[in-house]
C-alpha atoms as a PDB file:
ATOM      1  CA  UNK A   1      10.539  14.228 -14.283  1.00  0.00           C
ATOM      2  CA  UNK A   2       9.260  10.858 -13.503  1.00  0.00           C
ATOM      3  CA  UNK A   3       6.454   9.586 -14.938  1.00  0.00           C
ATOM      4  CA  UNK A   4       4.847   8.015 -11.780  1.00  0.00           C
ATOM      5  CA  UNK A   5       5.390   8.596  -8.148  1.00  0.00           C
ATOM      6  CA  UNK A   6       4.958   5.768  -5.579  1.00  0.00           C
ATOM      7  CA  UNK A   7       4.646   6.430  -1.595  1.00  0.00           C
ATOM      8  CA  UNK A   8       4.911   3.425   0.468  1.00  0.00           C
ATOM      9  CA  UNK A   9       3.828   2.983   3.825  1.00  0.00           C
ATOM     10  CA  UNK A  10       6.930   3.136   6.343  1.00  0.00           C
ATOM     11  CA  UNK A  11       6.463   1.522   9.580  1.00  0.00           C
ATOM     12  CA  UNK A  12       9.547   2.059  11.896  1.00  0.00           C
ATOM     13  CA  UNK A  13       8.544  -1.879  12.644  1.00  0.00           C
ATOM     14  CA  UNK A  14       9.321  -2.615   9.509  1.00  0.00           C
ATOM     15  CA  UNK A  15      11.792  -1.241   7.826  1.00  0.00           C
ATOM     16  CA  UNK A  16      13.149  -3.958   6.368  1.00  0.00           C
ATOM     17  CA  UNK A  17       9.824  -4.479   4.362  1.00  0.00           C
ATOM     18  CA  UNK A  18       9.850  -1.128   2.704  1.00  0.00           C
ATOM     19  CA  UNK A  19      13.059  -1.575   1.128  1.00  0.00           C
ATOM     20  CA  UNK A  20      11.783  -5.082  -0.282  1.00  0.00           C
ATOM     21  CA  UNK A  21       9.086  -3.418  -1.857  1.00  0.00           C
ATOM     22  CA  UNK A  22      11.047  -0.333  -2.763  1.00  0.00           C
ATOM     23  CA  UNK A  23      13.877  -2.217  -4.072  1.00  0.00           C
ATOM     24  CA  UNK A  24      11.878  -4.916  -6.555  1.00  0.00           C
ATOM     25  CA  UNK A  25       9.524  -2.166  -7.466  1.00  0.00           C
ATOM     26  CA  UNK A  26      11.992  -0.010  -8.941  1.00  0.00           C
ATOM     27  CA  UNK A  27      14.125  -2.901 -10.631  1.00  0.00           C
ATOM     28  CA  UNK A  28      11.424  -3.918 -12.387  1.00  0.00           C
ATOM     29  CA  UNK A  29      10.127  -0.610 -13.561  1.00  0.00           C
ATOM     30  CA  UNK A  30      11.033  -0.108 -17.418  1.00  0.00           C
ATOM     31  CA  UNK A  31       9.609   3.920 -16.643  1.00  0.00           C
ATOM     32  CA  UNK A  32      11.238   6.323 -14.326  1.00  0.00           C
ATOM     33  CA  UNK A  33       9.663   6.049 -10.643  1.00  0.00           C
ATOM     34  CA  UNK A  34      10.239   8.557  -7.886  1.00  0.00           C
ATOM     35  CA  UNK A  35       9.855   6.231  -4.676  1.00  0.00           C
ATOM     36  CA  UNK A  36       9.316   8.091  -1.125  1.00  0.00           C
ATOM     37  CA  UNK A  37       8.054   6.639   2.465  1.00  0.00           C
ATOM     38  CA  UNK A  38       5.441   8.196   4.126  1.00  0.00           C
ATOM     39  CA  UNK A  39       6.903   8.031   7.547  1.00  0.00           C
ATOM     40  CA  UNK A  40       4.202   9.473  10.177  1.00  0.00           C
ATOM     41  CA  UNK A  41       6.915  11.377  12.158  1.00  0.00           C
ATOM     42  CA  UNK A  42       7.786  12.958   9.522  1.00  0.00           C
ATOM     43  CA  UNK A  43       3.672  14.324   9.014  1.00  0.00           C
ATOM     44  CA  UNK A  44       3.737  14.984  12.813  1.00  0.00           C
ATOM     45  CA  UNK A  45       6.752  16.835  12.780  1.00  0.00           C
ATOM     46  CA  UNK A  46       5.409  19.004  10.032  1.00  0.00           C
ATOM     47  CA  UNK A  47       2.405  19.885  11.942  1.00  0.00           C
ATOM     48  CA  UNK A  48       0.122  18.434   9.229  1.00  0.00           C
ATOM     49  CA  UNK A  49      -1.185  14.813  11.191  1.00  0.00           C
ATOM     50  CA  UNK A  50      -3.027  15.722  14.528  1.00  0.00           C
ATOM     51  CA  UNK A  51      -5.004  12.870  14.594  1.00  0.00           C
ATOM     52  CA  UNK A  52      -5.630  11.099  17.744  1.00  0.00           C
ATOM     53  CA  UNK A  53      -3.627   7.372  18.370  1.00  0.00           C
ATOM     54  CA  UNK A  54      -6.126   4.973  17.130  1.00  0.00           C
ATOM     55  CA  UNK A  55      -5.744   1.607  19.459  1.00  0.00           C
ATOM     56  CA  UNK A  56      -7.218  -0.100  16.107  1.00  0.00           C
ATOM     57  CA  UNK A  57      -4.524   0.906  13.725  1.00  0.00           C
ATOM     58  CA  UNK A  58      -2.743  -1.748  12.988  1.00  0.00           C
ATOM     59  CA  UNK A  59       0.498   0.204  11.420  1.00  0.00           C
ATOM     60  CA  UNK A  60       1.975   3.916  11.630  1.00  0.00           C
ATOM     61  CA  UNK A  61       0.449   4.724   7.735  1.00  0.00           C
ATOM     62  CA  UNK A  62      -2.704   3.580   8.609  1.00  0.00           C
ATOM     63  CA  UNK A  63      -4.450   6.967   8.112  1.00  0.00           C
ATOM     64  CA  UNK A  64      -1.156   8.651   6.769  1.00  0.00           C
ATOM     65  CA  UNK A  65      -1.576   6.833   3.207  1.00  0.00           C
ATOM     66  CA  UNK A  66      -3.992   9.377   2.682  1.00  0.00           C
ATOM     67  CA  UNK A  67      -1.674  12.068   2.362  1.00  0.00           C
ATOM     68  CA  UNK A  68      -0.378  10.985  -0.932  1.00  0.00           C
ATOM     69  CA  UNK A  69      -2.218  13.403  -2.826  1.00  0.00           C
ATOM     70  CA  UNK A  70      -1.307  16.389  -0.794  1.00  0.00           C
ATOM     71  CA  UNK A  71       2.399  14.965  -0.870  1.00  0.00           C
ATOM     72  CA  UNK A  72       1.869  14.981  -4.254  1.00  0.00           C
ATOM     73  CA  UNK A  73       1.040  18.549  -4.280  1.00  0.00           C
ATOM     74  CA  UNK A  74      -2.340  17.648  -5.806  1.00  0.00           C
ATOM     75  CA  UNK A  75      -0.723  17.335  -9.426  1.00  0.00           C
ATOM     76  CA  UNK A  76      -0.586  14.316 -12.022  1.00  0.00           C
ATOM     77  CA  UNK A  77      -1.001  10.044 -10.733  1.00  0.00           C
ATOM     78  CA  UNK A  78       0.473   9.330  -7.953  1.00  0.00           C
ATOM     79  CA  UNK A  79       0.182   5.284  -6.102  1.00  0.00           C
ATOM     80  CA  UNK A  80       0.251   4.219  -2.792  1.00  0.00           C
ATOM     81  CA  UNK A  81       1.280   0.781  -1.228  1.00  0.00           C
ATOM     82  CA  UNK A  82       1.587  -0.943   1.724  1.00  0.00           C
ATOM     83  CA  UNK A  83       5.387  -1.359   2.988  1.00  0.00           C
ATOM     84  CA  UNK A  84       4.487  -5.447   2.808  1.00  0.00           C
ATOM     85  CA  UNK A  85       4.613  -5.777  -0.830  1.00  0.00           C
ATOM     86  CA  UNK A  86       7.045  -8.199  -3.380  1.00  0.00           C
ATOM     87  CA  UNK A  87       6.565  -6.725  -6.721  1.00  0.00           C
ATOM     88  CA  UNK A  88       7.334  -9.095  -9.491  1.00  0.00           C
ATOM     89  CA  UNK A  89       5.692  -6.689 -12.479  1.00  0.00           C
ATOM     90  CA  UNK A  90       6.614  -3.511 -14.293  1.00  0.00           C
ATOM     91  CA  UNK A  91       4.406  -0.525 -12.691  1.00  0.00           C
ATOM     92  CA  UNK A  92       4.307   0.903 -15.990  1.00  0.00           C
ATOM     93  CA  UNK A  93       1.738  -1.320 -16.656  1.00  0.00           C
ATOM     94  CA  UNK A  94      -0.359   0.383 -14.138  1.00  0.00           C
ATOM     95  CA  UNK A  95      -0.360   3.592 -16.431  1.00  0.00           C
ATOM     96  CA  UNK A  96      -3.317   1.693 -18.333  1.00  0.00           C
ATOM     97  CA  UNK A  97      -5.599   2.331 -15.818  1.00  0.00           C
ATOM     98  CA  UNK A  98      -5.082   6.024 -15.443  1.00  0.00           C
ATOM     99  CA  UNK A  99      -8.579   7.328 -16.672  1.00  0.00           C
ATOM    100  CA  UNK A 100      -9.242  11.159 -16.070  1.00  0.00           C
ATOM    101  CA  UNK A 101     -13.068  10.780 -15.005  1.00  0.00           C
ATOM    102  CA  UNK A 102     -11.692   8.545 -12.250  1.00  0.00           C
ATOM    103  CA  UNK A 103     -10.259   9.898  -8.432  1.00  0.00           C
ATOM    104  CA  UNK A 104      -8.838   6.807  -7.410  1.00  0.00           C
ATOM    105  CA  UNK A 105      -7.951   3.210  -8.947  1.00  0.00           C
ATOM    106  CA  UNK A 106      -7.413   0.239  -6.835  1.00  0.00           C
ATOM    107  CA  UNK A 107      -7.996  -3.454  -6.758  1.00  0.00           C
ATOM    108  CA  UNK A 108     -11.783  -4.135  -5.664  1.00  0.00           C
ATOM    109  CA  UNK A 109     -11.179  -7.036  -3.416  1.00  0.00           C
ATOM    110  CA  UNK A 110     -14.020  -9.311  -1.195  1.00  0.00           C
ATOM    111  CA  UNK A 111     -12.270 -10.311   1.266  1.00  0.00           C
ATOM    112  CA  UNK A 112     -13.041 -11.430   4.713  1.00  0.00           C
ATOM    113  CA  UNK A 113      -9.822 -12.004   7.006  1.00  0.00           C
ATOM    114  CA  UNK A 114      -9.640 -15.842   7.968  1.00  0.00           C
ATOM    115  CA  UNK A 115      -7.861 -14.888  11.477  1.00  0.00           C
ATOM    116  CA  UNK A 116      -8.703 -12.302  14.096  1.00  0.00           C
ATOM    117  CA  UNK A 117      -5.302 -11.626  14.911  1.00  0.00           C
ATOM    118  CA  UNK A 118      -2.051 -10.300  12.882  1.00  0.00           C
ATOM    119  CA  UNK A 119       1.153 -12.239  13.174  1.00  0.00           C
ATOM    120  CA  UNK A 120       2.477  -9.633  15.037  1.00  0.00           C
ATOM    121  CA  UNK A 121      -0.523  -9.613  17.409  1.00  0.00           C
ATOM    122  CA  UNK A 122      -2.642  -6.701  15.887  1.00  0.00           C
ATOM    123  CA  UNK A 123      -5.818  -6.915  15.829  1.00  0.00           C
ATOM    124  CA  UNK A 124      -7.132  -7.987  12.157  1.00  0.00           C
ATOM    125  CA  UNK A 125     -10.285  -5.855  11.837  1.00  0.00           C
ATOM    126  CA  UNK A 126     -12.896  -6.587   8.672  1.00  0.00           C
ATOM    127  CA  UNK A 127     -15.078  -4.298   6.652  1.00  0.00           C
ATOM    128  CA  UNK A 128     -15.803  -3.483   3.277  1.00  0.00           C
ATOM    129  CA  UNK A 129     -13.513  -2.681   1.060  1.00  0.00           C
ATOM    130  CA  UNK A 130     -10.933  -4.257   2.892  1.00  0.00           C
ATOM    131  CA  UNK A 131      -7.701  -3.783   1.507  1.00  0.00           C
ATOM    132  CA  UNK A 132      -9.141  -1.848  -1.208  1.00  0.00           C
ATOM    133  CA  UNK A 133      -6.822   0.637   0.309  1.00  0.00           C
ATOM    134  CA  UNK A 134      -3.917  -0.406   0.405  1.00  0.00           C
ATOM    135  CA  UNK A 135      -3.096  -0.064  -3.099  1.00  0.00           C
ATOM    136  CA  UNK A 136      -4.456   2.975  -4.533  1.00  0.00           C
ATOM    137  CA  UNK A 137      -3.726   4.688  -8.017  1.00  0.00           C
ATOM    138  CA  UNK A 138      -4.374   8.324  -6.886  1.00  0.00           C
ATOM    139  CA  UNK A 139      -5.753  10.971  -9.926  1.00  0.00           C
ATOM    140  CA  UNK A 140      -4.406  13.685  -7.908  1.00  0.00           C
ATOM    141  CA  UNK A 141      -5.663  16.482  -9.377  1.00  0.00           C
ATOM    142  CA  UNK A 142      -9.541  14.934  -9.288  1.00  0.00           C
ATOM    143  CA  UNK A 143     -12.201  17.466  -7.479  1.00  0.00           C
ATOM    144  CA  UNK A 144     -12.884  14.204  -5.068  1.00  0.00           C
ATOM    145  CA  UNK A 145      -9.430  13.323  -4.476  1.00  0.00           C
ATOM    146  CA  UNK A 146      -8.141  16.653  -3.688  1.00  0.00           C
ATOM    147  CA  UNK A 147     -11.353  16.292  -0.915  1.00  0.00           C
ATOM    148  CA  UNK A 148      -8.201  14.725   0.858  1.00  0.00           C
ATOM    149  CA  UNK A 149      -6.900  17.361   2.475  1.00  0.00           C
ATOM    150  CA  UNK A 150      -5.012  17.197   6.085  1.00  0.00           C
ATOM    151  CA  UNK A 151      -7.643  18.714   7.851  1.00  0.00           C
ATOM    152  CA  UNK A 152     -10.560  16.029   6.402  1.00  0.00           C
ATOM    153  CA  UNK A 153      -7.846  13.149   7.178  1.00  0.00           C
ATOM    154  CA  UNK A 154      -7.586  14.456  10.660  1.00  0.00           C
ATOM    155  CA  UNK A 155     -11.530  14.320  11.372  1.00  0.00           C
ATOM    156  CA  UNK A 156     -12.676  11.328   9.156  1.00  0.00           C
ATOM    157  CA  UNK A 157     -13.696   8.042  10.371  1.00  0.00           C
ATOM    158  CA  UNK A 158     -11.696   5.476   9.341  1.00  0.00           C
ATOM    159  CA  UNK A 159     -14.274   3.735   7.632  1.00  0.00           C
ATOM    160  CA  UNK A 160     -15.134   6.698   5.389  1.00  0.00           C
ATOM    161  CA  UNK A 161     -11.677   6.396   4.220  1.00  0.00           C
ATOM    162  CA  UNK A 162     -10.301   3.434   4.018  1.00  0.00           C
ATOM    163  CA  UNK A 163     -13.796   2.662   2.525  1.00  0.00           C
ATOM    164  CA  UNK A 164     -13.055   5.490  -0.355  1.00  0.00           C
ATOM    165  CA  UNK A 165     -16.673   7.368   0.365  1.00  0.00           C
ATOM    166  CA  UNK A 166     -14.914  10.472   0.034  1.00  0.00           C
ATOM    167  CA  UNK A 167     -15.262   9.121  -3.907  1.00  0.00           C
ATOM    168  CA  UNK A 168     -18.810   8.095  -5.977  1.00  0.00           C
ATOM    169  CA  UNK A 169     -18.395   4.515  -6.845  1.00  0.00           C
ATOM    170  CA  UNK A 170     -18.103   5.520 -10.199  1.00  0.00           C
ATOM    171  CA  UNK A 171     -15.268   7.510  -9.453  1.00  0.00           C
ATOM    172  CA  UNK A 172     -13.660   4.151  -8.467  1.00  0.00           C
ATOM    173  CA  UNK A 173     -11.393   2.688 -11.042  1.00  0.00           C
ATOM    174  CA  UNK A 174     -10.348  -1.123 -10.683  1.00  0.00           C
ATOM    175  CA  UNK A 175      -7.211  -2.632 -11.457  1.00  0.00           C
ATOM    176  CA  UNK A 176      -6.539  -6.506 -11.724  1.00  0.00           C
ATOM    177  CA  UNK A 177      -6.191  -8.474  -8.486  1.00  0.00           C
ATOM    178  CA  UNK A 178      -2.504  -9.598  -9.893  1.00  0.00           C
ATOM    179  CA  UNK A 179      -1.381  -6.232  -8.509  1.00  0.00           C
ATOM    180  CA  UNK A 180      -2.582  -6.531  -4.728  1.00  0.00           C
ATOM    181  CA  UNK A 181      -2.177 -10.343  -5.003  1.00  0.00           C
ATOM    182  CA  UNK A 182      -3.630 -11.403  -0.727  1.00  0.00           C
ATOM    183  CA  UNK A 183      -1.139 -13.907   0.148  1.00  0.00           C
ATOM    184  CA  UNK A 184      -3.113 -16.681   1.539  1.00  0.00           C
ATOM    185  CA  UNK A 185      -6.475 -15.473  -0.148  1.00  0.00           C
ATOM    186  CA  UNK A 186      -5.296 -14.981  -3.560  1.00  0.00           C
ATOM    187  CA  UNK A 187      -5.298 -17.686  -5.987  1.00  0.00           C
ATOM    188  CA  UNK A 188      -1.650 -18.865  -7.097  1.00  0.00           C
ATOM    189  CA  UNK A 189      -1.049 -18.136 -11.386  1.00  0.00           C
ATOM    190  CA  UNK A 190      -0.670 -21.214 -13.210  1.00  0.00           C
ATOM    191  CA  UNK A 191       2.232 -19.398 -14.844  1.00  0.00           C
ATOM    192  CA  UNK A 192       4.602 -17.053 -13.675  1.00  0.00           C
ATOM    193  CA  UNK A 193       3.907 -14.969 -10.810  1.00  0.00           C
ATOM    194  CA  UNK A 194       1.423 -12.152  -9.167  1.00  0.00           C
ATOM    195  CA  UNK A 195       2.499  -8.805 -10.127  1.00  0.00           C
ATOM    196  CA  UNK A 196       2.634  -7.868  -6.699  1.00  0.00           C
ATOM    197  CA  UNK A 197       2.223  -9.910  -3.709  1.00  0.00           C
ATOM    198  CA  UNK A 198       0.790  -8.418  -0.537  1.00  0.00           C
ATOM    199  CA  UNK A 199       1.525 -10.116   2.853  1.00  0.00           C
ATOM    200  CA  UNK A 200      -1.086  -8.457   4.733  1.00  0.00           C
ATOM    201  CA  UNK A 201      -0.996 -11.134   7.353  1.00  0.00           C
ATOM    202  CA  UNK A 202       2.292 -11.141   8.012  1.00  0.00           C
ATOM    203  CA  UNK A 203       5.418 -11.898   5.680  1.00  0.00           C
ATOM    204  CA  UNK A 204       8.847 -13.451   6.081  1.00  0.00           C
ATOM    205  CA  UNK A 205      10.153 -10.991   8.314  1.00  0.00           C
ATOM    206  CA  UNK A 206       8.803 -12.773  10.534  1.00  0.00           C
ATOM    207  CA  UNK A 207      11.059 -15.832  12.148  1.00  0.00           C
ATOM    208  CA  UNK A 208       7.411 -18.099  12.088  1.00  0.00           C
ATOM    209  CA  UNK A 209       5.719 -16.765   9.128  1.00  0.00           C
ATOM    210  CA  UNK A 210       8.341 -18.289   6.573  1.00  0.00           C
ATOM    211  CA  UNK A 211       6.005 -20.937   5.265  1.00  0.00           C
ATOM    212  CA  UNK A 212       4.620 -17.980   2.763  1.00  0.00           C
ATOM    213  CA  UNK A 213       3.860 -18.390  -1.185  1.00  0.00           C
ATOM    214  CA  UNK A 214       7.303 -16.610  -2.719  1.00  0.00           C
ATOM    215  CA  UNK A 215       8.971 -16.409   0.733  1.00  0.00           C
ATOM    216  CA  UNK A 216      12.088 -17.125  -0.759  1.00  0.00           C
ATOM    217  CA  UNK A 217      12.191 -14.396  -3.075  1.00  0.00           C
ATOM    218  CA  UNK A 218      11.920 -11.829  -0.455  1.00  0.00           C
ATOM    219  CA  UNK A 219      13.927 -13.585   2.127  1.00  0.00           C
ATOM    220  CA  UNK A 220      16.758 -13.362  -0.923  1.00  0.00           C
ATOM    221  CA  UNK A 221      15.658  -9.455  -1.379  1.00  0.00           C
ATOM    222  CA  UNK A 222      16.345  -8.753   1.849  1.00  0.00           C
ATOM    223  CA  UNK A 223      19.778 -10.387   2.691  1.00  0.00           C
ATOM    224  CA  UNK A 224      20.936  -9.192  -0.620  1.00  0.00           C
ATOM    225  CA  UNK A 225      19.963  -5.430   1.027  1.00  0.00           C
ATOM    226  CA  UNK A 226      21.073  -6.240   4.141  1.00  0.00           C
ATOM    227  CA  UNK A 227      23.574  -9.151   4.746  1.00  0.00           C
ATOM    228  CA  UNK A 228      22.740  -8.805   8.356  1.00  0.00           C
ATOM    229  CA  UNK A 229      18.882  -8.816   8.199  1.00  0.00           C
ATOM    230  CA  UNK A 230      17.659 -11.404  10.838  1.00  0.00           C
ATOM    231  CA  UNK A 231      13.876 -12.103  10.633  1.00  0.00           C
ATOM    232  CA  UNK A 232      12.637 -11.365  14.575  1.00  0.00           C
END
C-alpha cells in the first residue's frame, strides 16, 4: 500500500502539464506514491459533480480538487496539486507535516496576482487565501475534512472553499512556501531549487511564456515524455 496518495488536477487543456508534474513527482519520491488525475468527466460521468459551469473557473478541477477526500474514501493523508507543478523535492518530506489535530495542511501564501488576466486569457481573480488551495495535504479521515462531501461541494461558494472555512483556522496546518513555490512571486533559493514550483500564471507550455524561472527543466520533462510535444 502506498504510503501517500497524490491527485492532481487534470485539465483536458493541459495534459501535457500533468504528466510534468506526475512524472518529476514520482522520480523524486524515495516513498511509494499512488498518483491519479482528477479528471471532471470522469466526476460527471459518475453522477457525483452537478455543479453548475462557473464562467469564473479558470480550469476543469477548479471545484473538483475537493473531491480528494471522498476519492480517498475518507481514509489516511491524501495531497492535492495543481496539474502546473515542477517538483524538484522528495514528497516524503511532506509526511512531517501530517499532524492528527489538523484537517488540512497547505502553504499559507499572501499573495495578490500582479495581472488581471491568465496567459491563456482567464480571468485571474484575487481573494484570500489565494492559492492556499492549490496544494493541500488532506487528513482525510478529520470530522472537518470529511465535511467535504459531494453534495456540500455541489452547493458551496467558491470562496468558502477555496478559502478552507469548511476548517477552524486552527485546523489549518502550514507547510513551507518551498513546496508551492509562485513562479514570479516567489523568491528564487540562493541554493538549489524550490521543492516545487507552481506556474500559476502560465508555464512553458505556452509558445510565449518560455521566459519562466526553471523553464528549461520542464521544457526537457516534457520532450523527454513526449518527443512530439509542441508548446501552442
Amino acid at each position: 500500500m502506498a504510503e501517500l496518495s497524490v491527485f492532481i488536477g487534470w485539465d483536458s487543456r493541459e495534459n501535457i502539464a500533468y504528466e510534468v508534474a506526475k512524472e518529476t513527482l514520482l522520480e523524486n519520491a524515495s516513498i511509494e506514491v499512488d498518483v491519479h488525475p482528477i479528471k471532471l468527466q470522469d466526476l460527471i460521468d459518475r453522477g457525483v459533480y452537478t455543479r453548475e459551469v462557473d464562467p469564473l473557473a479558470s480550469t476543469e478541477f477548479t471545484y473538483s480538487r475537493f473531491f480528494t477526500p471522498w476519492l480517498a474514501d475518507y481514509k489516511g493523508w491524501a495531497l492535492f496539486c495543481d496539474c502546473d507543478f515542477l517538483f524538484f523535492g522528495d514528497v516524503a518530506d511532506l509526511l512531517q507535516y501530517r499532524n492528527e489535530d489538523h484537517a488540512v495542511a497547505c502553504v499559507h501564501h499572501d499573495y495578490t496576482p500582479k495581472e488581471g488576466v491568465k496567459m491563456d486569457g482567464k480571468i485571474q481573480t484575487t481573494y484570500p487565501r489565494k492559492n492556499w488551495s492549490s496544494f493541500m495535504l488532506f487528513n482525510c479521515a478529520h470530522p472537518s475534512t470529511r465535511k467535504l462531501t459531494p453534495q456540500l461541494i455541489n452547493a458551496e461558494s467558491g470562496a468558502f472553499l477555496h478559502r478552507l472555512q469548511w476548517a477552524a483556522d486552527s485546523e489549518i496546518g502550514e507547510i513551507p512556501e518551498e513546496w508551492n513555490w509562485l513562479e514570479g512571486w516567489s523568491s528564487k533559493p540562493s541554493t538549489g531549487y524550490p521543492k516545487g514550483v507552481h506556474y500559476t500564471n502560465g508555464g512553458p507550455w505556452f509558445s510565449n511564456w518560455q521566459n519562466v524561472e526553471y523553464a528549461q527543466q520542464w521544457l526537457d520533462k516534457a520532450f523527454a515524455i513526449d518527443p512530439d510535444f509542441a508548446p501552442v
